[in-house]
N, C-alpha and C. Protein backbone atom coordinates (compact mmCIF):
# COMPACT_ATOMS: atom_id res chain seq x y z
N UNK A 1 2.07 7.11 10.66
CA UNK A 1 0.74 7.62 10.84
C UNK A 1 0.24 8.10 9.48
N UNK A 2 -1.14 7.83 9.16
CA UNK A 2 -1.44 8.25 7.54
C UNK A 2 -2.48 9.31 8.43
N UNK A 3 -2.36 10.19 7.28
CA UNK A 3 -3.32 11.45 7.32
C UNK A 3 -4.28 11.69 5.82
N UNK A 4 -5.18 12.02 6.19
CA UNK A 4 -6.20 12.65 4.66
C UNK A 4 -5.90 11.81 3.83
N UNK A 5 -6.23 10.54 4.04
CA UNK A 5 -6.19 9.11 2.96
C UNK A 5 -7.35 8.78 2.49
N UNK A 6 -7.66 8.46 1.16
CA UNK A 6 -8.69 8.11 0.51
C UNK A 6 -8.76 7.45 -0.76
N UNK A 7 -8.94 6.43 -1.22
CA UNK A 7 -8.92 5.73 -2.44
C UNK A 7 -10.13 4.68 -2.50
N UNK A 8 -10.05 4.69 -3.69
CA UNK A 8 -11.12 3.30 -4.06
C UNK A 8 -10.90 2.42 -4.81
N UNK A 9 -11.38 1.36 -4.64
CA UNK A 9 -10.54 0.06 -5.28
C UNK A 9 -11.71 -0.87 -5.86
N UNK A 10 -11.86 -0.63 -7.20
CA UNK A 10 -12.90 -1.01 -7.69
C UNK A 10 -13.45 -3.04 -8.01
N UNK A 11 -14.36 -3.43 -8.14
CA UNK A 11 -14.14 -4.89 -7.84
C UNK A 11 -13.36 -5.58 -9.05
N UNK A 12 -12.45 -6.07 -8.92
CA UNK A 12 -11.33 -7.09 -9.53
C UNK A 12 -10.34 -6.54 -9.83
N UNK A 13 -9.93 -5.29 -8.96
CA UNK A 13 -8.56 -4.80 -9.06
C UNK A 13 -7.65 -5.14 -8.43
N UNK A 14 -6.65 -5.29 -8.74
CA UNK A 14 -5.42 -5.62 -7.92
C UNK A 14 -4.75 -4.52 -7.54
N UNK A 15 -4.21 -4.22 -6.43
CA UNK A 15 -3.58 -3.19 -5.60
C UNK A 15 -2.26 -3.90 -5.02
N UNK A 16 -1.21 -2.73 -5.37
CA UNK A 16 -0.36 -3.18 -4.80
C UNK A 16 -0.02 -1.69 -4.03
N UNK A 17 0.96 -1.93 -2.44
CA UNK A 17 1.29 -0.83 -1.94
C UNK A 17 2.67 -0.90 -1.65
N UNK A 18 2.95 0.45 -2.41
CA UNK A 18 4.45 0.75 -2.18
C UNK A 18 4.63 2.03 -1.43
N UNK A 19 6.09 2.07 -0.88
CA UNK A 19 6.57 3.02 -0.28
C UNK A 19 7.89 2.88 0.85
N UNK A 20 8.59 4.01 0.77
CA UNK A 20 9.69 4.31 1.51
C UNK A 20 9.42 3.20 3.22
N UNK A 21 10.16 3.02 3.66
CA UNK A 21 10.42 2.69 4.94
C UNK A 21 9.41 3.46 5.88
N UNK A 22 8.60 3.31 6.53
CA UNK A 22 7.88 4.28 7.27
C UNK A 22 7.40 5.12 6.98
N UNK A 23 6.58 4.80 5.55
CA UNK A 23 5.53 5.70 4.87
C UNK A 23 4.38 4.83 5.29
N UNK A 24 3.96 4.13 5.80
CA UNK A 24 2.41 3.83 6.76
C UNK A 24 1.59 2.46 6.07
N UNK A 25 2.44 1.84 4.92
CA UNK A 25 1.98 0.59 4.61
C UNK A 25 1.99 -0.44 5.73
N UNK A 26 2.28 -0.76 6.32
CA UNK A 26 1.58 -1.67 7.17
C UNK A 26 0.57 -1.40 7.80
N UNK A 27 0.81 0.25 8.19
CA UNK A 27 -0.37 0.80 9.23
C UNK A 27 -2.05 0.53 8.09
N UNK A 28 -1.62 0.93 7.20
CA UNK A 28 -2.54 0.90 6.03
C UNK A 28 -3.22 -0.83 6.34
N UNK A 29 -2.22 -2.04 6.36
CA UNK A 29 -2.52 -2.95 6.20
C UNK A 29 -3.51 -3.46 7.81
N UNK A 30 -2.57 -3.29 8.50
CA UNK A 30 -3.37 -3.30 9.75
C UNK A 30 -4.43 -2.92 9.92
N UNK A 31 -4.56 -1.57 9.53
CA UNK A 31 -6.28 -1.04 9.63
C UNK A 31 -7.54 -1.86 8.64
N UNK A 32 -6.67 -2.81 7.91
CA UNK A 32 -8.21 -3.13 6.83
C UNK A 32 -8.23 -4.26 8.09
N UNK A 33 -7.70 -4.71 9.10
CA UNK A 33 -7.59 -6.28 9.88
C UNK A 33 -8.18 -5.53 10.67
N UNK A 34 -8.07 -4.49 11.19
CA UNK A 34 -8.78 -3.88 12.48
C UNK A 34 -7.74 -4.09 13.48
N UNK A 35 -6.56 -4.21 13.07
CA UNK A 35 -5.28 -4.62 14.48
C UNK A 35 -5.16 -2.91 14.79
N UNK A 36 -5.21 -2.34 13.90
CA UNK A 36 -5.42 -0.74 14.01
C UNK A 36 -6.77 -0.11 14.02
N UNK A 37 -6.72 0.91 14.96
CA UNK A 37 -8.34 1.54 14.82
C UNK A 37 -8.07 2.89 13.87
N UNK A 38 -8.88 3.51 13.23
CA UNK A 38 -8.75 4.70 12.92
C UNK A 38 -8.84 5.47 14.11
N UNK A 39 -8.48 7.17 13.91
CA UNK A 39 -8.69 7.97 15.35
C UNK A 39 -9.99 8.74 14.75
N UNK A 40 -9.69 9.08 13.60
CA UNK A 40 -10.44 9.25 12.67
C UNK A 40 -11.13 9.58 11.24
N UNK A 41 -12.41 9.22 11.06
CA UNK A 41 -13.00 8.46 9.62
C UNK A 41 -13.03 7.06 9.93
N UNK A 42 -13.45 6.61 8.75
CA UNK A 42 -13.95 5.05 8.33
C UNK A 42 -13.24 4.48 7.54
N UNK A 43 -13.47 3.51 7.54
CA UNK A 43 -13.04 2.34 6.16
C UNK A 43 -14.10 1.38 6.11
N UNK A 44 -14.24 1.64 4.99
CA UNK A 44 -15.64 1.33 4.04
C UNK A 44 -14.73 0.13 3.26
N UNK A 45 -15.82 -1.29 3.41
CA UNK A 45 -15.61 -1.99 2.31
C UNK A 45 -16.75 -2.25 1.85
N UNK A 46 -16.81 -2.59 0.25
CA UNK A 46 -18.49 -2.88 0.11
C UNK A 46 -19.72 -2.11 0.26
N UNK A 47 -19.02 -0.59 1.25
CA UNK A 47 -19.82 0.22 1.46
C UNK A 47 -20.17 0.16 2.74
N UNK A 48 -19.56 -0.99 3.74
CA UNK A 48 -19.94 -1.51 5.03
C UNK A 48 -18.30 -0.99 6.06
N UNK A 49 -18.87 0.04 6.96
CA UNK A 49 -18.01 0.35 8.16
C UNK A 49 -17.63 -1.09 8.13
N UNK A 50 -15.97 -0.91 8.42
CA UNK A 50 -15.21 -2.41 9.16
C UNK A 50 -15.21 -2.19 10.89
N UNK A 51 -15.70 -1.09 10.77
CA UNK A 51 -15.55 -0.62 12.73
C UNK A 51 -17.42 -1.59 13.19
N UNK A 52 -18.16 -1.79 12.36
CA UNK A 52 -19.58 -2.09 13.10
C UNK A 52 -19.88 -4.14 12.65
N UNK A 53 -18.10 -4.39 11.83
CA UNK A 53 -18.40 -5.39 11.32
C UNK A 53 -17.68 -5.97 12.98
N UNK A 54 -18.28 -7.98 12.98
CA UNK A 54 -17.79 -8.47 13.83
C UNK A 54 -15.89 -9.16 13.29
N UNK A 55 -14.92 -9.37 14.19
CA UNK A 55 -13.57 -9.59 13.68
C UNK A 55 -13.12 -10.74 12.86
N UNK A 56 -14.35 -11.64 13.48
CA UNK A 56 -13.99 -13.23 12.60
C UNK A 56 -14.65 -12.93 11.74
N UNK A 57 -15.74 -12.40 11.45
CA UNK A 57 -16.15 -12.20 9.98
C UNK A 57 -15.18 -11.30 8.96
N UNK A 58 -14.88 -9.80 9.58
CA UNK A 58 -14.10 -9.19 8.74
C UNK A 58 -12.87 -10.19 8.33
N UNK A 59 -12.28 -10.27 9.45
CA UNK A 59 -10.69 -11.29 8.80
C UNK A 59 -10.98 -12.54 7.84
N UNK A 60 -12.01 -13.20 8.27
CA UNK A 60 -12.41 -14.29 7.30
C UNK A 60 -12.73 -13.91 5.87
N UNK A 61 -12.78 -12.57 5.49
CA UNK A 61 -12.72 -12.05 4.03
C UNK A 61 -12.08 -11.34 3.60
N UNK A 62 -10.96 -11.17 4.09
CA UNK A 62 -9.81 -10.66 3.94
C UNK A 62 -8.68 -11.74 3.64
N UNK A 63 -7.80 -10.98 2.62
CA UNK A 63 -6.12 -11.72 2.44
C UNK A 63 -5.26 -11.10 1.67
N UNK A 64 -4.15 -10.56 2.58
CA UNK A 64 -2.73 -10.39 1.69
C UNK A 64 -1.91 -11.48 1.52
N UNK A 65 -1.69 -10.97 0.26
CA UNK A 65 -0.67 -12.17 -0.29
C UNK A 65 0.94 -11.30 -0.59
N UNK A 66 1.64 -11.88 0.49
CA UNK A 66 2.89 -10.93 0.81
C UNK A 66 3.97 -10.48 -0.23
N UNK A 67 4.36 -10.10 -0.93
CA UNK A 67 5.18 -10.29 -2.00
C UNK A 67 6.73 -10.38 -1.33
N UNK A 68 7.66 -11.66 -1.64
CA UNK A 68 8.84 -12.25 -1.94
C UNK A 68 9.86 -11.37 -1.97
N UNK A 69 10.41 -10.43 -1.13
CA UNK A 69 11.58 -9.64 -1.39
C UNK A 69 12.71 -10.53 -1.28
N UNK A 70 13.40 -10.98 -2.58
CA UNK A 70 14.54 -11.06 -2.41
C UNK A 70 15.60 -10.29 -2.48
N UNK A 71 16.76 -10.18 -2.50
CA UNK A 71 17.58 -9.02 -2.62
C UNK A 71 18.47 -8.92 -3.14
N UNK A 72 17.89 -8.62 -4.30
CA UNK A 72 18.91 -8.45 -5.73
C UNK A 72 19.02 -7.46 -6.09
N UNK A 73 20.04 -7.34 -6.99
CA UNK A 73 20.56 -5.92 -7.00
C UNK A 73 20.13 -5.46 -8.25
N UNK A 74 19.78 -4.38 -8.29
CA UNK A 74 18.88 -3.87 -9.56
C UNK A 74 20.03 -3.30 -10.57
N UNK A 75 20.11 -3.97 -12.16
CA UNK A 75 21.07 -3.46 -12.87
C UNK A 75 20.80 -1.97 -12.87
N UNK A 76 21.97 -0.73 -12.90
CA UNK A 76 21.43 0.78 -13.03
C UNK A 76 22.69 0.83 -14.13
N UNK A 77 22.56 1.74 -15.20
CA UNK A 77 23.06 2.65 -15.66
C UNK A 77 24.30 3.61 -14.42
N UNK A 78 25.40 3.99 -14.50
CA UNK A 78 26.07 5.36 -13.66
C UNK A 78 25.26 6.35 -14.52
N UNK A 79 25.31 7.09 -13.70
CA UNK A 79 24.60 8.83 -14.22
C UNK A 79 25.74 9.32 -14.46
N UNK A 80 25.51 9.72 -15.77
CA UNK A 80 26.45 10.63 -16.47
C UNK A 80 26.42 12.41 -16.17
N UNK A 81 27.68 12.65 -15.83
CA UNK A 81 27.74 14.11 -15.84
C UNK A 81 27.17 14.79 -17.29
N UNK A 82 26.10 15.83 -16.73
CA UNK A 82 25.55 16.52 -17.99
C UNK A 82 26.34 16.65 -19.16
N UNK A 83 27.68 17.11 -18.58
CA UNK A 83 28.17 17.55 -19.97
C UNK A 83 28.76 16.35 -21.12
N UNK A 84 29.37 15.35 -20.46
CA UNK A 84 29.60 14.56 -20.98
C UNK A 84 28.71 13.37 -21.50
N UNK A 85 27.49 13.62 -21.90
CA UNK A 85 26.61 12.93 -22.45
C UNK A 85 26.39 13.98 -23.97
N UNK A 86 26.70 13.29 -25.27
CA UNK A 86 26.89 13.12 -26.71
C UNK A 86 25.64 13.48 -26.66
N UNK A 87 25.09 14.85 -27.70
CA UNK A 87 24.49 15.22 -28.32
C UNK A 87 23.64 14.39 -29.10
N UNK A 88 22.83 14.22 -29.46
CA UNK A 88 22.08 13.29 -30.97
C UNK A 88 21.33 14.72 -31.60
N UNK A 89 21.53 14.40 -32.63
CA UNK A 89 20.99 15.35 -33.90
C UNK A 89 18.96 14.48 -34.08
């Protein structure tokens, strides 16, 4: 569930959305499709409620383009115990 959300996305920006497991990105995504309603506020595109637009029009100007998780393992560094990390002058 998202609460007190608000951003703007100016024209030719690219947005990407990240977040933990069940931090509300899909819900996020759903609501620009209208598969979600708000309970409440708006979403403004263009300046135009998506709640007063018709569905084949909204979806017909809309598109995510999904990004490719493959699952690789991210090289990390071990974390060094404080103390044993060498001084530099």
């Amino acid at each position: 569930m998202l609460h007190h959300l608000s951003f703007e996305v100016r024209p030719g920006e690219k947005v990407g959305v990240l977040g933990r497991t069940g931090s509300g990105k899909s819900t996020l995504a759903l609501s620009f499709f209208r598969f979600v309603e708000p309970v409440e506020g708006r979403i403004l595109i263009d300046g135009l409620d998506i709640a007063k637009m018709g569905l084949t029009d909204l979806r017909s100007k809309l598109t995510i383009i999904p990004r490719e998780c493959g699952h690789r393992a991210v090289p990390r560094l071990p974390r060094a115990p404080p103390r044993s990390v060498p001084h530099v002058a």
